[in-house]
PDB file of N, CA and C in Angstrom:
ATOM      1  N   UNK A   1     -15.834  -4.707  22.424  1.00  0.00           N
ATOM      2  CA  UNK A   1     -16.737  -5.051  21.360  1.00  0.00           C
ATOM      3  C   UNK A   1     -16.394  -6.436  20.810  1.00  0.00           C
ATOM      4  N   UNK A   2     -17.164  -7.456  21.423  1.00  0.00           N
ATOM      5  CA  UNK A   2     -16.584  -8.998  21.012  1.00  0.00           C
ATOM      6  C   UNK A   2     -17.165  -9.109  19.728  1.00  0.00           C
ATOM      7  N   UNK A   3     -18.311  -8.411  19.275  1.00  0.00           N
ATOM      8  CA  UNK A   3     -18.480  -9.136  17.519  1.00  0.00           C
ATOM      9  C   UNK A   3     -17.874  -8.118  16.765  1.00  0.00           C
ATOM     10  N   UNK A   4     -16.748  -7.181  17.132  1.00  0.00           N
ATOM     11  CA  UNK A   4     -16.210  -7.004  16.014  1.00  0.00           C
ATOM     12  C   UNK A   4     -15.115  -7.688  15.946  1.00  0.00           C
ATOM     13  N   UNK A   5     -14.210  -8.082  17.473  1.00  0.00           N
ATOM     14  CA  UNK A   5     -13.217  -9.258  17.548  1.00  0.00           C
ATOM     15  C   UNK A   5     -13.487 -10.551  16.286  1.00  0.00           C
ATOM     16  N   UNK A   6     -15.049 -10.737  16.619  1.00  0.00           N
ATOM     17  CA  UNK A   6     -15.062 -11.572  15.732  1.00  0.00           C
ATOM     18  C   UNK A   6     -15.215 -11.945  14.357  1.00  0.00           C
ATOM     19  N   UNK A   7     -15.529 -10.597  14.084  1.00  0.00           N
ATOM     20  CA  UNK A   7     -15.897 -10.279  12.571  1.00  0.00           C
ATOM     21  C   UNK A   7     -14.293 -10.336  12.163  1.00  0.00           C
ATOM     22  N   UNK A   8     -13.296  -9.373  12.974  1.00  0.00           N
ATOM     23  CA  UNK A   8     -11.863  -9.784  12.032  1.00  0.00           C
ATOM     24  C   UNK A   8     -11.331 -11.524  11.707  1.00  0.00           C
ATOM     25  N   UNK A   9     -11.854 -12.047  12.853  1.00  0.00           N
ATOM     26  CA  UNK A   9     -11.293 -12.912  13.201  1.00  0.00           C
ATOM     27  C   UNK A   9     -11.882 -14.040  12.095  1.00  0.00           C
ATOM     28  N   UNK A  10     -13.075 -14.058  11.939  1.00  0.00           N
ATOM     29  CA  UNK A  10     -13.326 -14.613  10.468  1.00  0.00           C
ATOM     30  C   UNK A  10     -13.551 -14.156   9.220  1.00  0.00           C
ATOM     31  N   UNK A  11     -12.360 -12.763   9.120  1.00  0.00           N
ATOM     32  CA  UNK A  11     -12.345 -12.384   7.679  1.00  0.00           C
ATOM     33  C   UNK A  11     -10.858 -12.538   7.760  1.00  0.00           C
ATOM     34  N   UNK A  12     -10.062 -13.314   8.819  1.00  0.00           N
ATOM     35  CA  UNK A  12      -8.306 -13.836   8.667  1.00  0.00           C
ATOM     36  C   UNK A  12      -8.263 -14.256   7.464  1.00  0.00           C
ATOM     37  N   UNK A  13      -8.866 -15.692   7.108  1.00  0.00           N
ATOM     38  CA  UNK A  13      -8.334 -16.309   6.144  1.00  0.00           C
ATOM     39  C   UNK A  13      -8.635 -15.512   4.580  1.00  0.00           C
ATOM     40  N   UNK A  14      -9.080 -14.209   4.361  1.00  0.00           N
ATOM     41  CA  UNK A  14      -9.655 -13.473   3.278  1.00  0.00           C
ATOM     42  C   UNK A  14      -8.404 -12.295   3.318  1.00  0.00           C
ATOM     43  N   UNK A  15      -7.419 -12.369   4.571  1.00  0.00           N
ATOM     44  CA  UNK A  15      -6.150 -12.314   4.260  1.00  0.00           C
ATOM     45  C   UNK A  15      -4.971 -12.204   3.086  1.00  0.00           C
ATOM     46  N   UNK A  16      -5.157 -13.461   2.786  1.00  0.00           N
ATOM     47  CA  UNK A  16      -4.187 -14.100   1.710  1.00  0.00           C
ATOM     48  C   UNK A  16      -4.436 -14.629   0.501  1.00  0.00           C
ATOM     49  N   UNK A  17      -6.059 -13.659  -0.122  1.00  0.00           N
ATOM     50  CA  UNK A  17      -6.423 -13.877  -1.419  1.00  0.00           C
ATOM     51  C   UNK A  17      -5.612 -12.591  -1.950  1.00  0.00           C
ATOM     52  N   UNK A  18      -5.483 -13.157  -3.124  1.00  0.00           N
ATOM     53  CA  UNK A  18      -5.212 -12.309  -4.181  1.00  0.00           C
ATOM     54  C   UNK A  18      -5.843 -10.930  -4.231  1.00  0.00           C
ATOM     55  N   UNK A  19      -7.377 -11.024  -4.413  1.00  0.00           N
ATOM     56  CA  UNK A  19      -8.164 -10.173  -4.972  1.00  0.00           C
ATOM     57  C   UNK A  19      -8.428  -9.229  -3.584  1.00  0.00           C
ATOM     58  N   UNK A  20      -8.364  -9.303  -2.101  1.00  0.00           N
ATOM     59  CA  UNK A  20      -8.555  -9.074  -1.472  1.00  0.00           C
ATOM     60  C   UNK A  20      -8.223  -7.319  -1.086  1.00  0.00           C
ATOM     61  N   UNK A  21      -6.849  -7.076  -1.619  1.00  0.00           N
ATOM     62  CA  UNK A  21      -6.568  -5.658  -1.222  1.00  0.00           C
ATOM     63  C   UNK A  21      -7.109  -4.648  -2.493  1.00  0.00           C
ATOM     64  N   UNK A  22      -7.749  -5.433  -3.957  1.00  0.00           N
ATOM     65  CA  UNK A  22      -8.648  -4.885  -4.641  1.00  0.00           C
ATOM     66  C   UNK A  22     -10.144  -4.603  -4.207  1.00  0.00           C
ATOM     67  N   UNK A  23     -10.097  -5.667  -3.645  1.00  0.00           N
ATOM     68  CA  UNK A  23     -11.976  -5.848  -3.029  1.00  0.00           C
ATOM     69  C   UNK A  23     -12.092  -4.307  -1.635  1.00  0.00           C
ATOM     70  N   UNK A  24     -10.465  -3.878  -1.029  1.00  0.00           N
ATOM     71  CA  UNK A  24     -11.270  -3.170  -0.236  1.00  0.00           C
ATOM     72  C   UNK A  24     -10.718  -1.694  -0.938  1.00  0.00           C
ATOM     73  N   UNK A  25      -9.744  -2.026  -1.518  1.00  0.00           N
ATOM     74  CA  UNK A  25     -10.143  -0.658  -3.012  1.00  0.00           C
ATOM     75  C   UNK A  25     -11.174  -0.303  -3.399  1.00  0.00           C
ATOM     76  N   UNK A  26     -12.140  -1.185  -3.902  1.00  0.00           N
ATOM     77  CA  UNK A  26     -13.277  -0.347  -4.400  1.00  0.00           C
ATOM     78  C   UNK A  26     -14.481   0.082  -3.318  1.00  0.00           C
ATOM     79  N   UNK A  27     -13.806  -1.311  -2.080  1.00  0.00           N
ATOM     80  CA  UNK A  27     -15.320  -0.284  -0.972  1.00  0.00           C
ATOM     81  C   UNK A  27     -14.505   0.876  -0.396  1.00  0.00           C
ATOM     82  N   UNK A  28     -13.019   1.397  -1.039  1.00  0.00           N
ATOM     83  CA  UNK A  28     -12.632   2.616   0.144  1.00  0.00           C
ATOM     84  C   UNK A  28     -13.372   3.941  -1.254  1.00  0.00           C
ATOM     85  N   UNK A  29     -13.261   3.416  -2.530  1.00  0.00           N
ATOM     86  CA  UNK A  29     -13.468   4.504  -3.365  1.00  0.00           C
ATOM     87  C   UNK A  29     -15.108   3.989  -3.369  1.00  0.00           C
ATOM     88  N   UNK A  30     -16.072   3.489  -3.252  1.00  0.00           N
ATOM     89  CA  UNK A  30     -17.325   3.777  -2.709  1.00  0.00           C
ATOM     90  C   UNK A  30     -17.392   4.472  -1.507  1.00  0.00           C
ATOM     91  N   UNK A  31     -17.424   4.106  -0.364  1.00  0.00           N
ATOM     92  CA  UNK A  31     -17.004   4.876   0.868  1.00  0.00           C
ATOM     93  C   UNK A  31     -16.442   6.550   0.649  1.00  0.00           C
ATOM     94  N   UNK A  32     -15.675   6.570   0.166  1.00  0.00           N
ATOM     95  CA  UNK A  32     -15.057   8.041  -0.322  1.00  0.00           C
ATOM     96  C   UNK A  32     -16.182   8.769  -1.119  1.00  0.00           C
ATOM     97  N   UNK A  33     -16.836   7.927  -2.129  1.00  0.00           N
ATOM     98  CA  UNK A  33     -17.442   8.403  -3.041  1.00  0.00           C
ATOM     99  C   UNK A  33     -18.962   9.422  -2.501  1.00  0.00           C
ATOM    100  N   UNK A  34     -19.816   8.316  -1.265  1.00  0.00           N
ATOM    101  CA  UNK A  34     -20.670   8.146  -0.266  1.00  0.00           C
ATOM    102  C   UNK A  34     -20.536   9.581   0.513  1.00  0.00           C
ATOM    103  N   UNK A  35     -19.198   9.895   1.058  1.00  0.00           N
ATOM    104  CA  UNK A  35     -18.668  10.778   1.904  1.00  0.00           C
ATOM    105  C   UNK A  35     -18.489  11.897   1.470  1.00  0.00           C
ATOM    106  N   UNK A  36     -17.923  12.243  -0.193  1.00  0.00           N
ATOM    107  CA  UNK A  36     -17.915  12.912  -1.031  1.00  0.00           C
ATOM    108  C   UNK A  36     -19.697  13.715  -1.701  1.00  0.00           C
ATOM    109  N   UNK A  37     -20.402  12.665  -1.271  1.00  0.00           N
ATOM    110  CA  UNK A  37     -21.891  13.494  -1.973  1.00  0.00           C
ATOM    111  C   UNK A  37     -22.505  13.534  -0.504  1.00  0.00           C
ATOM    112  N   UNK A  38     -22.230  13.170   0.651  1.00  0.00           N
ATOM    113  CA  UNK A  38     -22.568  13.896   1.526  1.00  0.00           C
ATOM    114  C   UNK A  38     -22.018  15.366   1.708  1.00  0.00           C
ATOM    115  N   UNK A  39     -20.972  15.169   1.500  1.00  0.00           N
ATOM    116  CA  UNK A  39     -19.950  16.647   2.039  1.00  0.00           C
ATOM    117  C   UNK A  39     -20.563  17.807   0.962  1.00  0.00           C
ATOM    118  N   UNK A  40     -21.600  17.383  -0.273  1.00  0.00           N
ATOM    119  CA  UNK A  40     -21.738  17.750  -1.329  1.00  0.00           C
ATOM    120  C   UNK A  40     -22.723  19.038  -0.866  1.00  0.00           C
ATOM    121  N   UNK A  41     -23.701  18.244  -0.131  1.00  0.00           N
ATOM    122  CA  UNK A  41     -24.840  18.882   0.057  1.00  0.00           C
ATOM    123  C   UNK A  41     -24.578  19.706   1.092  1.00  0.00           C
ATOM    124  N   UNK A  42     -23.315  20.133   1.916  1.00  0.00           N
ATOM    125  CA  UNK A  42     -23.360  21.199   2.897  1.00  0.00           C
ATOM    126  C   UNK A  42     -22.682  22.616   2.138  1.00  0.00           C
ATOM    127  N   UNK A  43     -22.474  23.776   2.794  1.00  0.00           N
ATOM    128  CA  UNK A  43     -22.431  24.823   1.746  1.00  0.00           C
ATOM    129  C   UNK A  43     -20.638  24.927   1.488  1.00  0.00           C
ATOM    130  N   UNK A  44     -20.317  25.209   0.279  1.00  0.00           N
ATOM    131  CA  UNK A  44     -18.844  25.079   0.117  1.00  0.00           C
ATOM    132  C   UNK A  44     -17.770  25.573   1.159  1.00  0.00           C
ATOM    133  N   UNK A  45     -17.844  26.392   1.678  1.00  0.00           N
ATOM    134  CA  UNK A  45     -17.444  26.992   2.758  1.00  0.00           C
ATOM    135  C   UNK A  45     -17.421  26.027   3.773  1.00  0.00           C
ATOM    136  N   UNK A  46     -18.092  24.942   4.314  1.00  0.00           N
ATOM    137  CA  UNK A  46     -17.724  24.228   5.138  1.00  0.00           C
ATOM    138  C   UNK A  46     -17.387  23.048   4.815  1.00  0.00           C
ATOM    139  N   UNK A  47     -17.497  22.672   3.046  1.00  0.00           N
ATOM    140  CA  UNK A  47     -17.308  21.344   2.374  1.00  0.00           C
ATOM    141  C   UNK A  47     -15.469  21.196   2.319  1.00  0.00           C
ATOM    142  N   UNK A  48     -15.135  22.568   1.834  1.00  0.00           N
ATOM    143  CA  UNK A  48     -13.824  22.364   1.455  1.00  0.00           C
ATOM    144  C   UNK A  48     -12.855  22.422   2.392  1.00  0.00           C
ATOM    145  N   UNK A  49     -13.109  23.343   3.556  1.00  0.00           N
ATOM    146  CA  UNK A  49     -11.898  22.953   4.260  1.00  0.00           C
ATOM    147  C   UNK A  49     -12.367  21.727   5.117  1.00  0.00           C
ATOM    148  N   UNK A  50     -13.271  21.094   5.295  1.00  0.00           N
ATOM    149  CA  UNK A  50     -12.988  19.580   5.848  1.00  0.00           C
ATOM    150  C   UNK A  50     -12.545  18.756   4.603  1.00  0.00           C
ATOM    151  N   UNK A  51     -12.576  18.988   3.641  1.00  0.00           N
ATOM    152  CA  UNK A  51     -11.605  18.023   2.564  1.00  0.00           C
ATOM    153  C   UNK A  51     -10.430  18.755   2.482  1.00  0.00           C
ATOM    154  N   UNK A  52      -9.849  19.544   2.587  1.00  0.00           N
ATOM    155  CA  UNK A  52      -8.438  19.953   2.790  1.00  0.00           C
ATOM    156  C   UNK A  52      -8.040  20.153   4.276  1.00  0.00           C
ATOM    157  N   UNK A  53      -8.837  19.560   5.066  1.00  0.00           N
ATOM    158  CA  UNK A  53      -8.319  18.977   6.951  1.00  0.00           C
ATOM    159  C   UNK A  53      -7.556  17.546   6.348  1.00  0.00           C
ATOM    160  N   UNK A  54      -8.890  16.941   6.010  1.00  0.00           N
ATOM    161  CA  UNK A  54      -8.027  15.354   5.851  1.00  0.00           C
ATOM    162  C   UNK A  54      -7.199  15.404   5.056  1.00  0.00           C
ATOM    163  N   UNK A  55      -7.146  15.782   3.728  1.00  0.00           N
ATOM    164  CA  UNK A  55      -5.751  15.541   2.969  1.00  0.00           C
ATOM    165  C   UNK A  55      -4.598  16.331   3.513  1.00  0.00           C
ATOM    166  N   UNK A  56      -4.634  16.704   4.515  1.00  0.00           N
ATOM    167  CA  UNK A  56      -3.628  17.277   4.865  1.00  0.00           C
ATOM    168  C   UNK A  56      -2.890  16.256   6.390  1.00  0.00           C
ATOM    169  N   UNK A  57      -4.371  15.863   6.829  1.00  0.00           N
ATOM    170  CA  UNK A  57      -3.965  15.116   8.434  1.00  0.00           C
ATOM    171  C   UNK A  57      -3.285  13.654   7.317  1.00  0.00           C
ATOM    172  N   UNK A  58      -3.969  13.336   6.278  1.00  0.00           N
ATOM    173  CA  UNK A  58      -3.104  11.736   5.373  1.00  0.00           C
ATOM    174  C   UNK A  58      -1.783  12.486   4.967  1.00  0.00           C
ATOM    175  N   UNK A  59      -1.410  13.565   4.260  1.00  0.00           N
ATOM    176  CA  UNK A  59      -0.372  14.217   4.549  1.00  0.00           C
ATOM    177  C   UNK A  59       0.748  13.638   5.561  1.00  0.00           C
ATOM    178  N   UNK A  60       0.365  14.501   6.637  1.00  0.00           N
ATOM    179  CA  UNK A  60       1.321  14.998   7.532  1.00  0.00           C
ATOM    180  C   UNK A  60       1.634  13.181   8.031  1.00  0.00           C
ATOM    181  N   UNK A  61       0.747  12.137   8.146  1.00  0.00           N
ATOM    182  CA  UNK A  61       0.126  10.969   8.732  1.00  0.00           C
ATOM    183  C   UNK A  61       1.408   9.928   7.488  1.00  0.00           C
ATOM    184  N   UNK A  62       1.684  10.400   6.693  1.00  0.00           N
ATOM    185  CA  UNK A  62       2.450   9.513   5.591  1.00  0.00           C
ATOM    186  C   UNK A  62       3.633  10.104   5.568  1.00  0.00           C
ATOM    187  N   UNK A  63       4.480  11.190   6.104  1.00  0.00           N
ATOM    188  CA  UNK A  63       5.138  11.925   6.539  1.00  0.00           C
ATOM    189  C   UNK A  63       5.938  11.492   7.415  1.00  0.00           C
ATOM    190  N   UNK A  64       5.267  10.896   8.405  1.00  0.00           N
ATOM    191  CA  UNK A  64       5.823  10.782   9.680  1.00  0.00           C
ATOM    192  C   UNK A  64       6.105   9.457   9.654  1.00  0.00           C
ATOM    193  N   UNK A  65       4.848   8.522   9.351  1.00  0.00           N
ATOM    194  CA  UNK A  65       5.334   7.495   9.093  1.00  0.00           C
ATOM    195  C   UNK A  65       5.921   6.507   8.259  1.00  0.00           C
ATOM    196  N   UNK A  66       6.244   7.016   7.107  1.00  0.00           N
ATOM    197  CA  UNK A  66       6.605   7.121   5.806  1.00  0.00           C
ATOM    198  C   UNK A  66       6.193   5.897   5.199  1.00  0.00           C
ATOM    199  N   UNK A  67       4.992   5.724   5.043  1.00  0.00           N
ATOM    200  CA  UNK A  67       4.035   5.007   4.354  1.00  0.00           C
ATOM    201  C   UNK A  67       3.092   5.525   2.901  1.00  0.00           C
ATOM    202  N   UNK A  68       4.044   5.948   2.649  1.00  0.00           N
ATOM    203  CA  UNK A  68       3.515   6.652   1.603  1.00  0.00           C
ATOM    204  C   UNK A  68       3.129   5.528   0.238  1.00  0.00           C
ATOM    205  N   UNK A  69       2.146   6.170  -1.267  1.00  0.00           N
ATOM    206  CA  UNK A  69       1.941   4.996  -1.916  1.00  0.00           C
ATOM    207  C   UNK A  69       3.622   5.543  -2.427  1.00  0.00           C
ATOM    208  N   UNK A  70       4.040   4.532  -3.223  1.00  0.00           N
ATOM    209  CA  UNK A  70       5.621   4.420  -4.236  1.00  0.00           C
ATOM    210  C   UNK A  70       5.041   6.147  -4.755  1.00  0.00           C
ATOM    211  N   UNK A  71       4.128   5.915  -5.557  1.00  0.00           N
ATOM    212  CA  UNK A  71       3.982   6.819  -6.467  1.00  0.00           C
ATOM    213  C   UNK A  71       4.439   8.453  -5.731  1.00  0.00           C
ATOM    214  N   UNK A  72       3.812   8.429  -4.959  1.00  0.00           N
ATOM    215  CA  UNK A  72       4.624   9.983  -3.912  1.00  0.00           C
ATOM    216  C   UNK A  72       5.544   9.999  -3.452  1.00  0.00           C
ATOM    217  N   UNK A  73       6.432   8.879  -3.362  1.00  0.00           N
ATOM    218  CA  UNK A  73       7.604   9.217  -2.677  1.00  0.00           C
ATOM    219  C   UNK A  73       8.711  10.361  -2.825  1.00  0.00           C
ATOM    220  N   UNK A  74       8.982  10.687  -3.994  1.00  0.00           N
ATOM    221  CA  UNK A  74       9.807  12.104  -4.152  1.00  0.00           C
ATOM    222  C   UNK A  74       9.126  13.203  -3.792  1.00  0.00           C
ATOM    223  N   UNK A  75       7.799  13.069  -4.075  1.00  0.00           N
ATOM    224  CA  UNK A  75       6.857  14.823  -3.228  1.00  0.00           C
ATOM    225  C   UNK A  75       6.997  14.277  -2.046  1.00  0.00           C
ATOM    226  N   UNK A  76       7.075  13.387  -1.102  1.00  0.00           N
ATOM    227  CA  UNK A  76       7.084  13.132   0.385  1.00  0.00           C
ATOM    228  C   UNK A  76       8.634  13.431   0.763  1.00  0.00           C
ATOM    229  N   UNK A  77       9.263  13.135  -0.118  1.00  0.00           N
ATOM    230  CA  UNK A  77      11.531  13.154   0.466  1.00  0.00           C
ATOM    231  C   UNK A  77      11.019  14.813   0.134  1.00  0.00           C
ATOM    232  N   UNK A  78      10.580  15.173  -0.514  1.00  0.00           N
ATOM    233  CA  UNK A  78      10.824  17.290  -0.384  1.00  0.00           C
ATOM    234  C   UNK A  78      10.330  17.554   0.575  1.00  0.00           C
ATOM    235  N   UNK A  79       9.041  17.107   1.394  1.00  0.00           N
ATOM    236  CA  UNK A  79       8.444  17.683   2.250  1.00  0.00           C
ATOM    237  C   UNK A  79       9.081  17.127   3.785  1.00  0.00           C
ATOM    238  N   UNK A  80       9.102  16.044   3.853  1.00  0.00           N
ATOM    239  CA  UNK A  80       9.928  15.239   4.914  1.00  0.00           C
ATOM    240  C   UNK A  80      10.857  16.086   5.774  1.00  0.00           C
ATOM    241  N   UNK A  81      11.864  16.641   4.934  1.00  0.00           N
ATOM    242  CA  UNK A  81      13.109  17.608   5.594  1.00  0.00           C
ATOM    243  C   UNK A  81      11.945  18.444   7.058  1.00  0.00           C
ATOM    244  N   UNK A  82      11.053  19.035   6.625  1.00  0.00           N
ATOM    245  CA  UNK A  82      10.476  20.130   7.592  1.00  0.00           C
ATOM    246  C   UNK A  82       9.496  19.835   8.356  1.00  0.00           C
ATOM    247  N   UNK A  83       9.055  18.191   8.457  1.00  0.00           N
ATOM    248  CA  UNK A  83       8.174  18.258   9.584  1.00  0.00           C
ATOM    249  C   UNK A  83       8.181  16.623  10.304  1.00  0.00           C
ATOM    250  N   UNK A  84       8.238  16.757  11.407  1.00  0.00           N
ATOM    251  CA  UNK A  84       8.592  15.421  12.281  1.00  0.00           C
ATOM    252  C   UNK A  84       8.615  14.358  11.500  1.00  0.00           C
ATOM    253  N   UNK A  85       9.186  13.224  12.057  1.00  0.00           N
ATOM    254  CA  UNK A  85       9.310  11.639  11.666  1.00  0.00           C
ATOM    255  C   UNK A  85       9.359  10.785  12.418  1.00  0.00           C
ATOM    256  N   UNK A  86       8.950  10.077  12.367  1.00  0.00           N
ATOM    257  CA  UNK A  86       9.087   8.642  13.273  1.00  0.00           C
ATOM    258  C   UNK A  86      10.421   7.859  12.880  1.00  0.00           C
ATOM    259  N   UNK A  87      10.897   8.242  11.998  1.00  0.00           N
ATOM    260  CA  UNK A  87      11.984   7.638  11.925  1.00  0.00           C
ATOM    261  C   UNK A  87      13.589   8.159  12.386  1.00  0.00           C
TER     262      UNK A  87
END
């Protein structure tokens, strides 16, 4: 896919703004938000456990690779002991 090569390739220098890892904060909590009133309209029974699939696959996914935000890090060192690591 060469125009998405190229789409990164001229959003490099949007890199090393400031505002930049805010700017894709609010399109991940639009995006979420979007995904969230889709998931809305199917019947709860199939809404909730695909929202408790993913928080569990970002889970296990921050776990392993221990990328977690700061703010979780002590709920991630309790859980850590019992399930794989990359480290």
């Amino acid at each position: 896919m060469p125009y998405v090569e190229r789409l990164f390739e001229s959003l490099q220098p949007l890199y090393t703004q400031p505002w930049f890892p805010y700017a894709m904060g609010v399109i991940g909590v639009i995006f979420a938000y979007s995904i969230f009133k889709t998931l809305s309209t199917l019947p709860k029974l199939v809404m909730y456990p695909i929202i408790g699939a993913t928080c569990a696959i970002i889970c296990i996914n921050w776990v392993y690779n221990r990328n977690e935000p700061e703010l979780l890090t002590p709920i991630v060192d309790m859980i850590a002991p019992w399930l794989p690591s990359k480290v």
